[in-house]
Protein backbone atom coordinates (compact mmCIF):
# COMPACT_ATOMS: atom_id res chain seq x y z
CA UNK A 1 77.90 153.61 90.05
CA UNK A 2 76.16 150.20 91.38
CA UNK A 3 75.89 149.80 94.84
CA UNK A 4 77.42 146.37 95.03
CA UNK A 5 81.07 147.47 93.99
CA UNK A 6 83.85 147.27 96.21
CA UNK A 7 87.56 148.44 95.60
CA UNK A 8 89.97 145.53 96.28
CA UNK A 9 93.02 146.81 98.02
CA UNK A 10 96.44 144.19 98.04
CA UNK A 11 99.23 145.57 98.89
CA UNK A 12 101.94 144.14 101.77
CA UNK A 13 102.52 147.22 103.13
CA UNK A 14 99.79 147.81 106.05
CA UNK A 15 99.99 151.28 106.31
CA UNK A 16 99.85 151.42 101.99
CA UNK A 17 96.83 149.41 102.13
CA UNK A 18 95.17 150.78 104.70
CA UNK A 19 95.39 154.87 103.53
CA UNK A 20 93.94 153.55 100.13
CA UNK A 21 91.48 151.73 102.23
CA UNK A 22 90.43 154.65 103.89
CA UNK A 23 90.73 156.80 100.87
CA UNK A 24 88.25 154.78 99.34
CA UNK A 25 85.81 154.85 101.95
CA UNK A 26 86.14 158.47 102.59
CA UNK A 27 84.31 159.14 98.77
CA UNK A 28 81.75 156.23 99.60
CA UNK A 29 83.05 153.51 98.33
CA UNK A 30 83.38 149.90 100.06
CA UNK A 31 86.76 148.65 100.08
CA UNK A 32 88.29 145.09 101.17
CA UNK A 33 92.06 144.59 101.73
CA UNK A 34 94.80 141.79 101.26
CA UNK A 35 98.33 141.72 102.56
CA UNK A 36 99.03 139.39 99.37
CA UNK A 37 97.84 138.53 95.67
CA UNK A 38 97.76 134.81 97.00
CA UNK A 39 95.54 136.25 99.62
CA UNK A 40 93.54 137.59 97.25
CA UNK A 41 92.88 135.02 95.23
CA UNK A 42 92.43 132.78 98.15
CA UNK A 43 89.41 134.63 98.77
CA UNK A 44 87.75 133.76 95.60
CA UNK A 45 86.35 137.75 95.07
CA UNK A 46 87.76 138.37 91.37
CA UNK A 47 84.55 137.80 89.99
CA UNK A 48 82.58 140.07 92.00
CA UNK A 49 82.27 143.73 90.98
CA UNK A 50 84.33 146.24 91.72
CA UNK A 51 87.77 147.04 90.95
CA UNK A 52 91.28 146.38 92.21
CA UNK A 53 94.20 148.20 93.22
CA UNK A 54 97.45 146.09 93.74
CA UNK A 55 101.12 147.47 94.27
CA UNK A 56 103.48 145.92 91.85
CA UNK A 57 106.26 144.53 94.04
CA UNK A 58 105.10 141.79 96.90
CA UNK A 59 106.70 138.97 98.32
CA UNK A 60 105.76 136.04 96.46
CA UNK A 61 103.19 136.75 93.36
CA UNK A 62 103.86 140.71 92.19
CA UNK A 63 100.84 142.76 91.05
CA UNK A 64 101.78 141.94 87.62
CA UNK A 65 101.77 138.73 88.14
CA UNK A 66 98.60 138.83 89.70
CA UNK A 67 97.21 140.57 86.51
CA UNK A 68 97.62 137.91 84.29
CA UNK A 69 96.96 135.31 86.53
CA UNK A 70 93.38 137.29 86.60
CA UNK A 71 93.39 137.46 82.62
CA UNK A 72 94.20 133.57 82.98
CA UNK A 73 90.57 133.22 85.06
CA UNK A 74 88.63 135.85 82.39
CA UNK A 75 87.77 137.75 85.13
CA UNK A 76 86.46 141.09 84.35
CA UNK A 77 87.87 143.37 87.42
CA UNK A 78 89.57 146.38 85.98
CA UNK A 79 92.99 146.72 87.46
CA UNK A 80 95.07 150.15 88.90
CA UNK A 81 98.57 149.81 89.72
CA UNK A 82 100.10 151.01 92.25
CA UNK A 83 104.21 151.44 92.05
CA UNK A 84 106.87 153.13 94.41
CA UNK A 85 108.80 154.58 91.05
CA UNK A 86 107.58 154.44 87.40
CA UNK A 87 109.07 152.16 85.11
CA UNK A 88 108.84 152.01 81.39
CA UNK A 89 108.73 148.31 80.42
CA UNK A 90 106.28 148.10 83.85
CA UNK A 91 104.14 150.46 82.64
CA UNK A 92 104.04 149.32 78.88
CA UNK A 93 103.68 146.09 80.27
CA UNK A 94 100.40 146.59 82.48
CA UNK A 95 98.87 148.93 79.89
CA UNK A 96 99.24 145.83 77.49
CA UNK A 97 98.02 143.78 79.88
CA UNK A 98 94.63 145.82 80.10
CA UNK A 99 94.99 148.15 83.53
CA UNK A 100 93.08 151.21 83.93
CA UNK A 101 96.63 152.97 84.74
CA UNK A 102 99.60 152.90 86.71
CA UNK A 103 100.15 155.45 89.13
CA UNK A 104 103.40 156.26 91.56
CA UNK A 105 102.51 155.54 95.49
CA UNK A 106 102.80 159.26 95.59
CA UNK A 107 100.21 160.40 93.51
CA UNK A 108 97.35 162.97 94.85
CA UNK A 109 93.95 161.78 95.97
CA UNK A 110 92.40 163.16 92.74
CA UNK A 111 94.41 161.01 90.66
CA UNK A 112 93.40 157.84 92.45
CA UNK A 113 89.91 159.46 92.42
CA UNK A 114 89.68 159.15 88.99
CA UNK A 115 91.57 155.93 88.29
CA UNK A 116 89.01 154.64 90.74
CA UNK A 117 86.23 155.87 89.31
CA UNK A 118 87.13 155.30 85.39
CA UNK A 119 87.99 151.46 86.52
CA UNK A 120 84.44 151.47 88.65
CA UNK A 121 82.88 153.12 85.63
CA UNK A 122 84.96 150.21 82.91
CA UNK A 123 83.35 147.54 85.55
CA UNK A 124 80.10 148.58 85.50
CA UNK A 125 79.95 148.83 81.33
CA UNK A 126 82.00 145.36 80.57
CA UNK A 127 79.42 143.85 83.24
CA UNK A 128 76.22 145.51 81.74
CA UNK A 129 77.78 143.21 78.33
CA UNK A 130 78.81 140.18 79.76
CA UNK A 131 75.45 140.36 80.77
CA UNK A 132 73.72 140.97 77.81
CA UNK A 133 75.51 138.73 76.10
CA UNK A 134 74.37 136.16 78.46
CA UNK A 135 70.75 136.83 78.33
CA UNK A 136 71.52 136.58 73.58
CA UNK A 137 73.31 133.18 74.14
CA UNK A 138 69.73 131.83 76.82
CA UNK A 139 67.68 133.11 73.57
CA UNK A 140 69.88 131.47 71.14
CA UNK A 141 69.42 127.89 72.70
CA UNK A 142 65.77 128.84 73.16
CA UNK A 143 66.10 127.97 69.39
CA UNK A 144 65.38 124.57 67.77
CA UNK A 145 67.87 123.34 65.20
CA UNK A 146 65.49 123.86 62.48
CA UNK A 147 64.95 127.30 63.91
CA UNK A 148 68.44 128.09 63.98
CA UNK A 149 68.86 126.65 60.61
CA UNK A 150 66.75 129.47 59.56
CA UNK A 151 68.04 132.23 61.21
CA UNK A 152 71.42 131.36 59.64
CA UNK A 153 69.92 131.40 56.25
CA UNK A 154 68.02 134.57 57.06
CA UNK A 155 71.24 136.22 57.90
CA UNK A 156 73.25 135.03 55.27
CA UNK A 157 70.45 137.26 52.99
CA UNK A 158 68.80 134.20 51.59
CA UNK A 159 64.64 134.80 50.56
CA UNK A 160 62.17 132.78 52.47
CA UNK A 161 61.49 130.42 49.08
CA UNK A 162 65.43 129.87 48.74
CA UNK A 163 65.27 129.08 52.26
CA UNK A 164 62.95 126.60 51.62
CA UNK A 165 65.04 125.06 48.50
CA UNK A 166 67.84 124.80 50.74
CA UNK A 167 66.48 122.67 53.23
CA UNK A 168 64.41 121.20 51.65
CA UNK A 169 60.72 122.53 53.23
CA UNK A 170 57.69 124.11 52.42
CA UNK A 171 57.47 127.94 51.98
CA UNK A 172 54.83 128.24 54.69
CA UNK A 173 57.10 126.23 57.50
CA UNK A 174 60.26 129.04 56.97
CA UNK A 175 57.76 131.72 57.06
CA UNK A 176 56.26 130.11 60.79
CA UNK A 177 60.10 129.34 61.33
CA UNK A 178 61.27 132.64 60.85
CA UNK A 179 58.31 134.22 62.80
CA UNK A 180 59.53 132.21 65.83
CA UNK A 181 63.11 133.25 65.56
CA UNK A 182 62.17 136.80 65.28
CA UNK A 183 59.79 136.53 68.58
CA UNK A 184 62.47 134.08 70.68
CA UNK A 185 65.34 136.59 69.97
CA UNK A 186 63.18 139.47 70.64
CA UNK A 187 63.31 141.04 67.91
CA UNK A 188 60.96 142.78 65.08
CA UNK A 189 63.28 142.64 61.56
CA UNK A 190 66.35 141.06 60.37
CA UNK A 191 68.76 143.82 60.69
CA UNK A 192 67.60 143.81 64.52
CA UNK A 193 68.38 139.80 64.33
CA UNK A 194 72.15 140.54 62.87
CA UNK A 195 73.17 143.26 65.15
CA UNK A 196 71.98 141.09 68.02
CA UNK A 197 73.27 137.87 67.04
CA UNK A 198 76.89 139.47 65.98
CA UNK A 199 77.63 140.46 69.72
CA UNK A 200 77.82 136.45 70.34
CA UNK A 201 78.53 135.00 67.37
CA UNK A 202 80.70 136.91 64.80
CA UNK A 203 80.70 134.77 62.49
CA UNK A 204 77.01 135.92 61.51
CA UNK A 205 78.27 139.30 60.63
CA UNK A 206 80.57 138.10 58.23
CA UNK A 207 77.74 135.70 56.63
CA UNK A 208 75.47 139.49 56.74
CA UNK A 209 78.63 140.56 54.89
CA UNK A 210 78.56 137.47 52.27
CA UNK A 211 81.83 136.32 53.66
């Protein structure tokens, strides 16, 4: 687990928040804690890592409500909710939404546990993409447009010379071409190129594909 995650607590109740609080502490993790969602957000930590647990009904904004507000903001915090009585349409309707789970107030200590670590764990993983997918999209505009011209055309299956045809070049320019996209996206042959392009731009699987 990375050493920068903390477990966001919100929850109106003091003494709720502050038994998770000190729950989460006791197996090493840092926690912070809000008597609100609007608190919460006020704070401006969504995007940091970690993950949150919020109880479902608050005055004001509910933990539902704070859910999809965080959907809203494409933030990646995994969410656990926390409810004095399970409810079907609550449940089904956080599960749809993307939470980890939904446990009762009630639950036992191993059961947050693992909530808490499966979200920590979810955190850690969607962050280790966003990431990478980052660092594909810096390469991709490392690219000229003639470059990138290429590359589509090398996806898309076509040889170097009907590369050349189609834009209208010499044979030796898509071969230097294609030996710079190869070293800017870091990799060493095409199938390389299409599974790393595909993970930020789709539509290059589908021309791999011939769609």
């Amino acid at each position: 687990m990375p050493n920068d995650q903390t477990v966001f607590v919100v929850d109106d109740d003091q003494l709720a928040r502050e038994s998770v609080c000190a729950f989460v502490e006791s197996i090493g993790i840092p926690s912070e804690s809000f008597p609100s969602a609007e608190d919460f957000l006020e704070a401006r930590v969504q995007h940091r890592a970690g993950c949150l647990v919020t109880d479902v009904h608050m005055p004001g904004m509910g933990g539902l409500e704070l859910q999809e507000r965080l959907i809203r903001q494409n933030t990646l915090l995994p969410i656990i909710v926390l409810t004095a009585r399970i409810d079907v349409a609550l449940t089904v309707r956080a599960i749809q939404n993307g939470a980890v789970t939904v446990l009762e107030k009630t639950c036992q200590s191993d059961e947050l546990m693992d909530a808490i670590r499966t979200a920590l764990a979810q955190d850690a993983n969607l962050r280790r993409k966003h990431e990478q997918h980052q660092e594909i999209g810096r390469r991709i505009e490392r690219l000229t447009l003639q470059e990138r011209d290429v590359m589509h055309s090398m996806i898309a299956g076509k040889t170097n010379r009907a590369i050349a045809q189609q834009l209208d070049i010499g044979l030796r320019t898509v071969e230097l071409r294609r030996q710079r996209v190869f070293s800017k996206m870091g990799t060493n042959s095409l199938a390389d190129l299409v599974r790393t392009t595909v993970q930020v731009m789709p539509e290059c699987g589908m021309m791999a594909h011939g769609n």
